[in-house]
PDB file of N, CA and C in Angstrom:
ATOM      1  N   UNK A   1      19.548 109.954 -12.736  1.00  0.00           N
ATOM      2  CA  UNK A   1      19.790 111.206 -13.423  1.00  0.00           C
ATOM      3  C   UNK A   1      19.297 111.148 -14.868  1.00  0.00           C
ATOM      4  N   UNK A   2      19.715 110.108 -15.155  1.00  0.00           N
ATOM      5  CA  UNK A   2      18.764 109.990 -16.965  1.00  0.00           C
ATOM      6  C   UNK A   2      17.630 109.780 -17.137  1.00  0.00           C
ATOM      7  N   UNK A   3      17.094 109.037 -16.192  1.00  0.00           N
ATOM      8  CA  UNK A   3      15.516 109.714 -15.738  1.00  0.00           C
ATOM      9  C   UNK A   3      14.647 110.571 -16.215  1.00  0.00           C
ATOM     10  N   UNK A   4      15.782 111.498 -15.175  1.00  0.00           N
ATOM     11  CA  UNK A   4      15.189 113.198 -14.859  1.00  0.00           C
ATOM     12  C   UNK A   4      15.781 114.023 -16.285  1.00  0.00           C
ATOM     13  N   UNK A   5      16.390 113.520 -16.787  1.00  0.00           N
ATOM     14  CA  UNK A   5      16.899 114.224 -18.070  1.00  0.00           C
ATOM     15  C   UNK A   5      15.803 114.193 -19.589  1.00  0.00           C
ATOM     16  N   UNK A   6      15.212 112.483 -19.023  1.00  0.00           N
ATOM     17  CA  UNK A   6      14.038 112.546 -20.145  1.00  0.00           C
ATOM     18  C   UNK A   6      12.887 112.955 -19.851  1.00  0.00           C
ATOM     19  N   UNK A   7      12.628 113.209 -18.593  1.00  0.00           N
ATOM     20  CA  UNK A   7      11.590 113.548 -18.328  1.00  0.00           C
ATOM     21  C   UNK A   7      11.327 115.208 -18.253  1.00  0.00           C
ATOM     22  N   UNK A   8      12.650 115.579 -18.407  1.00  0.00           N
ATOM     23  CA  UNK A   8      13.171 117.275 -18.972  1.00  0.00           C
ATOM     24  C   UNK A   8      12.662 117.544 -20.426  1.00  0.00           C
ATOM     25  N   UNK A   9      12.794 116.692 -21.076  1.00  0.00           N
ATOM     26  CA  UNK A   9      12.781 116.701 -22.275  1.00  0.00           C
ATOM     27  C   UNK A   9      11.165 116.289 -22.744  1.00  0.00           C
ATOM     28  N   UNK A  10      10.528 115.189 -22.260  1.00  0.00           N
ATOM     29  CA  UNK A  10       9.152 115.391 -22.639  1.00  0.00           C
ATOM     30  C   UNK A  10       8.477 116.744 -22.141  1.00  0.00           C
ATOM     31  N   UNK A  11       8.907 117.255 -20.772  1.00  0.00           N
ATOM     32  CA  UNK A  11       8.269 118.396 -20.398  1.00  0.00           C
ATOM     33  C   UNK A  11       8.770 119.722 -21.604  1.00  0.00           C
ATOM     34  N   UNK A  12       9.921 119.601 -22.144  1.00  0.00           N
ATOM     35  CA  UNK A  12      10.176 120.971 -23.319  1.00  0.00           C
ATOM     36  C   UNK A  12       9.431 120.684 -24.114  1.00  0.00           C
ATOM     37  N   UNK A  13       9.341 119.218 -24.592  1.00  0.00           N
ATOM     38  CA  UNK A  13       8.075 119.015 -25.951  1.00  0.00           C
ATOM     39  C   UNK A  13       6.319 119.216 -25.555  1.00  0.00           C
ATOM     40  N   UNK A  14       6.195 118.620 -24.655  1.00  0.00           N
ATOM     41  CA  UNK A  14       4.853 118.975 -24.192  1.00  0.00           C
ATOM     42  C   UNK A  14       5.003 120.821 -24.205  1.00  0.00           C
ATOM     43  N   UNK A  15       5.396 121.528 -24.027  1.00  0.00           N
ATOM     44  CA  UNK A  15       5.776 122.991 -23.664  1.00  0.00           C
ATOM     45  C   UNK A  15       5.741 123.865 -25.088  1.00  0.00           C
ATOM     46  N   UNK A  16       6.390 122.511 -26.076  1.00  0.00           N
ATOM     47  CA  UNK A  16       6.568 123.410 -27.611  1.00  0.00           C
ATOM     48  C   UNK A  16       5.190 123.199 -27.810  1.00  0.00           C
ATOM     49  N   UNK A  17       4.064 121.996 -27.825  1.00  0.00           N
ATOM     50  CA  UNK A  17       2.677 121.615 -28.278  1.00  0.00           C
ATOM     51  C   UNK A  17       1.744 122.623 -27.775  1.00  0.00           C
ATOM     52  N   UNK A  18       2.330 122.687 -26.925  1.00  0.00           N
ATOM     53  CA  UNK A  18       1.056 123.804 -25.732  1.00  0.00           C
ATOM     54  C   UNK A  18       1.579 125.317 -26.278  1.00  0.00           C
ATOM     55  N   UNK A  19       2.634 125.897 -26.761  1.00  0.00           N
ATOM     56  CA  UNK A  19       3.019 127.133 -27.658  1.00  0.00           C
ATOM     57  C   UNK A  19       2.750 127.071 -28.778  1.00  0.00           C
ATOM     58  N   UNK A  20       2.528 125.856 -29.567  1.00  0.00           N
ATOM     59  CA  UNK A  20       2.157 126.315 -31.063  1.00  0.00           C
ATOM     60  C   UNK A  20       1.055 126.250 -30.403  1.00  0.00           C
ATOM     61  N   UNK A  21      -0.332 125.171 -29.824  1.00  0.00           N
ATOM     62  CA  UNK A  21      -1.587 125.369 -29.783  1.00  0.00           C
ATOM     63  C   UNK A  21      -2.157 126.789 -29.351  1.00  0.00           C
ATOM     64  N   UNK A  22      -1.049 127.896 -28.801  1.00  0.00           N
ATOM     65  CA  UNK A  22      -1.764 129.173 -28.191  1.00  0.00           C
ATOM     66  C   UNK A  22      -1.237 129.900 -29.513  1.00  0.00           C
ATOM     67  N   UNK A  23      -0.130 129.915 -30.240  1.00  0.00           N
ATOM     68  CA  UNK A  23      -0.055 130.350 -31.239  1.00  0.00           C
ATOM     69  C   UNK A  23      -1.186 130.877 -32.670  1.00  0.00           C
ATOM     70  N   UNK A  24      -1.516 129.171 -32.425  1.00  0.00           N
ATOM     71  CA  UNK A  24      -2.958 129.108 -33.500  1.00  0.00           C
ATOM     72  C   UNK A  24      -3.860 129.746 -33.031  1.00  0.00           C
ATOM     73  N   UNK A  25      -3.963 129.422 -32.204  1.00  0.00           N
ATOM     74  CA  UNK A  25      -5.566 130.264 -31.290  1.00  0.00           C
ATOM     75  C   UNK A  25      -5.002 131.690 -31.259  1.00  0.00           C
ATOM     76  N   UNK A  26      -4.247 131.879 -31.060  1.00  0.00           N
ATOM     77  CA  UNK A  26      -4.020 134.112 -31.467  1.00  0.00           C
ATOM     78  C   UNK A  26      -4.326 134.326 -32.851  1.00  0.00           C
ATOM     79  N   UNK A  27      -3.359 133.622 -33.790  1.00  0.00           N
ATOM     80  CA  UNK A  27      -4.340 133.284 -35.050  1.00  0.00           C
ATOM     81  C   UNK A  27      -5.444 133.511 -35.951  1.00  0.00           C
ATOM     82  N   UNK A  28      -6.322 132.644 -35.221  1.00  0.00           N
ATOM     83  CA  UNK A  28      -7.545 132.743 -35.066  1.00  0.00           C
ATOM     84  C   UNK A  28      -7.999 133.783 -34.602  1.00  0.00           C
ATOM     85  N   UNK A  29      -7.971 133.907 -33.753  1.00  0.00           N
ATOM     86  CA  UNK A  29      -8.605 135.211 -33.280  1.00  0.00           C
ATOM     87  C   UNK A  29      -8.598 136.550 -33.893  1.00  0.00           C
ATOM     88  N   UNK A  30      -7.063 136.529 -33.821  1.00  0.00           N
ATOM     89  CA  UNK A  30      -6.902 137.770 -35.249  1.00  0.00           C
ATOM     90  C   UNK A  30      -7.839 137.732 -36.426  1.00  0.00           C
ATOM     91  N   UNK A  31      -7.868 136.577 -37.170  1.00  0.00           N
ATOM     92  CA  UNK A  31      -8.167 136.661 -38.261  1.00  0.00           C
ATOM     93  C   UNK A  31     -10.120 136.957 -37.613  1.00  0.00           C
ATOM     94  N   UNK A  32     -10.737 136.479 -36.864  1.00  0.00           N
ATOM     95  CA  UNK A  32     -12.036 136.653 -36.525  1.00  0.00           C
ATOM     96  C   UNK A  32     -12.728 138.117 -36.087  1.00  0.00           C
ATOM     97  N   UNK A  33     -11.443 138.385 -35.610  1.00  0.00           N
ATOM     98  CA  UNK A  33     -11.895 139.799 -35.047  1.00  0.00           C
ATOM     99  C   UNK A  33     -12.173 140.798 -36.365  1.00  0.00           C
ATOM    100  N   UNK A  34     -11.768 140.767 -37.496  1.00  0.00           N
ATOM    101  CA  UNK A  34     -12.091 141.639 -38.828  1.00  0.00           C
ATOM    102  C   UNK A  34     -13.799 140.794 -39.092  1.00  0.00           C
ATOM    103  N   UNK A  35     -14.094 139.944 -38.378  1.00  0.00           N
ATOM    104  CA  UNK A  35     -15.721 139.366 -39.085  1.00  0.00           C
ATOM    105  C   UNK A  35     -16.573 139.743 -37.897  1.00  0.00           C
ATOM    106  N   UNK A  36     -16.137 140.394 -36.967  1.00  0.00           N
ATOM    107  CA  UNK A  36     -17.454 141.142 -36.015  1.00  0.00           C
ATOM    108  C   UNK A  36     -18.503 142.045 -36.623  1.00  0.00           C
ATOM    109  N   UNK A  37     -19.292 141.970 -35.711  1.00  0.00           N
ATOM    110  CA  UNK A  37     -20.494 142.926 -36.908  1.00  0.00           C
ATOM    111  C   UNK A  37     -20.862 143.961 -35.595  1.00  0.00           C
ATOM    112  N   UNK A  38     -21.043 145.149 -35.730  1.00  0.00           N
ATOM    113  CA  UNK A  38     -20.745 146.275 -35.164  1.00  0.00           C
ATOM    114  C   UNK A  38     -22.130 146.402 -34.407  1.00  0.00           C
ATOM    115  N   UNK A  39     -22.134 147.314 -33.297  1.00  0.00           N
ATOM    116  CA  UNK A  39     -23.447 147.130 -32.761  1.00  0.00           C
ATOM    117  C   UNK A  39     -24.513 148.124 -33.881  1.00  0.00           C
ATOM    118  N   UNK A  40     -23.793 148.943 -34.526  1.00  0.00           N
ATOM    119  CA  UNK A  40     -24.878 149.487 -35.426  1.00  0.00           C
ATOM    120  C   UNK A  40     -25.514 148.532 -36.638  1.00  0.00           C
ATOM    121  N   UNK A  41     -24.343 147.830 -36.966  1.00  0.00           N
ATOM    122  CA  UNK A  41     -25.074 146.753 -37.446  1.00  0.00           C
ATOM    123  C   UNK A  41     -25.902 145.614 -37.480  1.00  0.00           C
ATOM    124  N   UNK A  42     -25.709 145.551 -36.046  1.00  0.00           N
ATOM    125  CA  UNK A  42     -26.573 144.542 -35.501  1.00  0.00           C
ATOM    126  C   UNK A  42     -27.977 144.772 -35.169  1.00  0.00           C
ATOM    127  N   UNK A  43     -27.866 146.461 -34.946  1.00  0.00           N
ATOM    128  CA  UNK A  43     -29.726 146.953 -34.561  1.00  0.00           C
ATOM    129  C   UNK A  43     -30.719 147.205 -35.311  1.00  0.00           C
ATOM    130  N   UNK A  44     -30.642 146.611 -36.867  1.00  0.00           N
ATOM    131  CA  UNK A  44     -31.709 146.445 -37.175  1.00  0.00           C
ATOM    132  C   UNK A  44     -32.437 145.077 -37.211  1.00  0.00           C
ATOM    133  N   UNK A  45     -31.483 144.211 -37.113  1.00  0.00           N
ATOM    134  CA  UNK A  45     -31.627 142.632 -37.256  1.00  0.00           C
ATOM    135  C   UNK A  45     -31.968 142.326 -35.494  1.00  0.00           C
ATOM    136  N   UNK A  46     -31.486 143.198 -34.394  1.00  0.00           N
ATOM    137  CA  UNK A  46     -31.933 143.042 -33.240  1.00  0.00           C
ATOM    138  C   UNK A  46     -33.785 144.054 -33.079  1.00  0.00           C
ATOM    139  N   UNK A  47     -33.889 144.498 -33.544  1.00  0.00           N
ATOM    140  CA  UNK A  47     -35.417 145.222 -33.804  1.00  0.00           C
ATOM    141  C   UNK A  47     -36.188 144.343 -34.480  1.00  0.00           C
ATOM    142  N   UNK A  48     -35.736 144.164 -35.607  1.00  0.00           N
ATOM    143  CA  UNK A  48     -36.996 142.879 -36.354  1.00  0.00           C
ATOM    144  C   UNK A  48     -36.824 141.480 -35.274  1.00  0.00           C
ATOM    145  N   UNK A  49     -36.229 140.933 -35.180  1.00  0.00           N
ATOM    146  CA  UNK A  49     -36.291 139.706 -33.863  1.00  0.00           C
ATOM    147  C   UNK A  49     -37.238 140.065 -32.959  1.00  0.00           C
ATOM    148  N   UNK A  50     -36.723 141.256 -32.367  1.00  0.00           N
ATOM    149  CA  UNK A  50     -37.488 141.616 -31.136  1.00  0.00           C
ATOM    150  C   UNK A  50     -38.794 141.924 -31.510  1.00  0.00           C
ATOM    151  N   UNK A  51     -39.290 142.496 -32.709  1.00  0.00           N
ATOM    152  CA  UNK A  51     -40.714 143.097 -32.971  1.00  0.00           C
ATOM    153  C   UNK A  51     -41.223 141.531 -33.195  1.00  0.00           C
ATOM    154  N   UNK A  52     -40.642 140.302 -34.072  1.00  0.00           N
ATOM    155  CA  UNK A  52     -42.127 139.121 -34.180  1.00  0.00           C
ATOM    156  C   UNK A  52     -41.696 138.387 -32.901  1.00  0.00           C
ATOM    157  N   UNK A  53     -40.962 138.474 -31.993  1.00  0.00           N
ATOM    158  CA  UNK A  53     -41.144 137.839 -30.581  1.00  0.00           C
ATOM    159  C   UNK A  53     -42.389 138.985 -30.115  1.00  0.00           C
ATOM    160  N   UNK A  54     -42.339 140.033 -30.020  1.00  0.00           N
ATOM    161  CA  UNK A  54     -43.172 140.299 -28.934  1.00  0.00           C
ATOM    162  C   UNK A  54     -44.600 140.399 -30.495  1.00  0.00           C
ATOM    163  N   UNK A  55     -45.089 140.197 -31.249  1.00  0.00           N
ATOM    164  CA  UNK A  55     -45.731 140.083 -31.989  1.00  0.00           C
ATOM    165  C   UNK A  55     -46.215 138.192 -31.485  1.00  0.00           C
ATOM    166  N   UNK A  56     -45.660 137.454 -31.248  1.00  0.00           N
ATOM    167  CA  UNK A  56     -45.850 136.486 -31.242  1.00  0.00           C
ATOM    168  C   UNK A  56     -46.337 136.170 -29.584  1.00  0.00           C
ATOM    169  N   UNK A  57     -45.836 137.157 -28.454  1.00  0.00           N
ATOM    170  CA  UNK A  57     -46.350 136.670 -27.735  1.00  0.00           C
ATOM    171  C   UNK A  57     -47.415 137.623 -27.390  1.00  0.00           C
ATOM    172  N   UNK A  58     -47.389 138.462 -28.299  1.00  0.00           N
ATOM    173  CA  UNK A  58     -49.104 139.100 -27.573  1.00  0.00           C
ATOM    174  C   UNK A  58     -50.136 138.061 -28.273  1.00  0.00           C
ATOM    175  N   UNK A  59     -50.273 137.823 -29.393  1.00  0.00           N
ATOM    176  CA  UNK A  59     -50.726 136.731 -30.502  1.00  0.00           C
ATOM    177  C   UNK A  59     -51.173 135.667 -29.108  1.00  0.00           C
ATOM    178  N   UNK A  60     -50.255 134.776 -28.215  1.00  0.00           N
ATOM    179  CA  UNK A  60     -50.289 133.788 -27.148  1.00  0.00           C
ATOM    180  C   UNK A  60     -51.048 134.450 -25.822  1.00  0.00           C
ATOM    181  N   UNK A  61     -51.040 135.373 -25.815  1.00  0.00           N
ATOM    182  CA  UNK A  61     -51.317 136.010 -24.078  1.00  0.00           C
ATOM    183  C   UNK A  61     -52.975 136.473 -25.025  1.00  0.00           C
ATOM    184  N   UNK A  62     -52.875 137.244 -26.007  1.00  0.00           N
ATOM    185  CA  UNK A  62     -54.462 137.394 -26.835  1.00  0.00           C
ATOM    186  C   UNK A  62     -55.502 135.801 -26.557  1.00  0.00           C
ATOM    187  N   UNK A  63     -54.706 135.020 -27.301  1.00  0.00           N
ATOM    188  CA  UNK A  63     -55.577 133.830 -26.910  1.00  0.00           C
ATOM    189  C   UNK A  63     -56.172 133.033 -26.138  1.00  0.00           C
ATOM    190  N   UNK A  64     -55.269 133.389 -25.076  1.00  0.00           N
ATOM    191  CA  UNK A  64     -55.030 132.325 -23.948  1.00  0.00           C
ATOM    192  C   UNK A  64     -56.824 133.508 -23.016  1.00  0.00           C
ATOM    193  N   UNK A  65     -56.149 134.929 -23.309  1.00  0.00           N
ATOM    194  CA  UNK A  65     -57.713 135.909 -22.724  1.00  0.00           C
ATOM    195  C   UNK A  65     -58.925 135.619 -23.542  1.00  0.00           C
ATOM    196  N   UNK A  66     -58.962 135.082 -24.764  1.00  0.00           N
ATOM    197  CA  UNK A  66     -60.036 135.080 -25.067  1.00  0.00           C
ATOM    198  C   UNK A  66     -60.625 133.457 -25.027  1.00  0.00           C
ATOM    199  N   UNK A  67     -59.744 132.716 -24.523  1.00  0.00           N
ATOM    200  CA  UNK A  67     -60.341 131.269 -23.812  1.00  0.00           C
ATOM    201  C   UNK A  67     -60.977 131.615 -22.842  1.00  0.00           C
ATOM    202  N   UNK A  68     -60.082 132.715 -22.058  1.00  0.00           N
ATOM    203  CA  UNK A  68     -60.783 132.386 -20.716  1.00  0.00           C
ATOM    204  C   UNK A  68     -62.169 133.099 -20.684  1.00  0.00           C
ATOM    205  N   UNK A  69     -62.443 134.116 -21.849  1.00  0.00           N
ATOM    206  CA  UNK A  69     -63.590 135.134 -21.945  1.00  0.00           C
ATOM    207  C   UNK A  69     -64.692 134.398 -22.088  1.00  0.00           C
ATOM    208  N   UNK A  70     -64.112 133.250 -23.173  1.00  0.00           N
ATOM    209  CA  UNK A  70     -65.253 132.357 -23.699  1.00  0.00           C
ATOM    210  C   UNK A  70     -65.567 131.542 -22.809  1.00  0.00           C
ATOM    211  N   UNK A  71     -65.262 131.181 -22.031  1.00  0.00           N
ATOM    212  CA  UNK A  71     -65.700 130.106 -20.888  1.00  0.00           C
ATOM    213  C   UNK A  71     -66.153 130.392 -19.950  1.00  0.00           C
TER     214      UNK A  71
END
């Protein structure tokens, strides 16, 4: 029976570790969710990305046609 009594008792402490650790992490989260950046904010910085990727791969697919022109 005293056993099972301590082994009651590591399971409440393991139980308090695992409630503060979800504690913090709500926390967190709270505090992160005010640093999102909005999708309007994000579409001009998603337009310039996207314009020198595809700038960069016509630049690669240009070259690669004018190897093969030349040969």
């Amino acid at each position: 029976m005293a056993e099972r009594n301590i082994d009651i008792e590591l399971l409440k402490k393991d139980l308090a570790g695992i409630q503060k650790g979800i504690d913090d992490i709500q926390k967190e989260l709270i505090e992160i969710k005010g640093e999102k950046v909005s999708k309007d904010e994000f579409l001009p910085v998603q337009k310039i990305v996207y314009g020198f990727t595809s700038l960069i791969l016509i630049s690669v697919v240009t070259a690669l046609i004018a190897l093969v022109i030349r040969n």
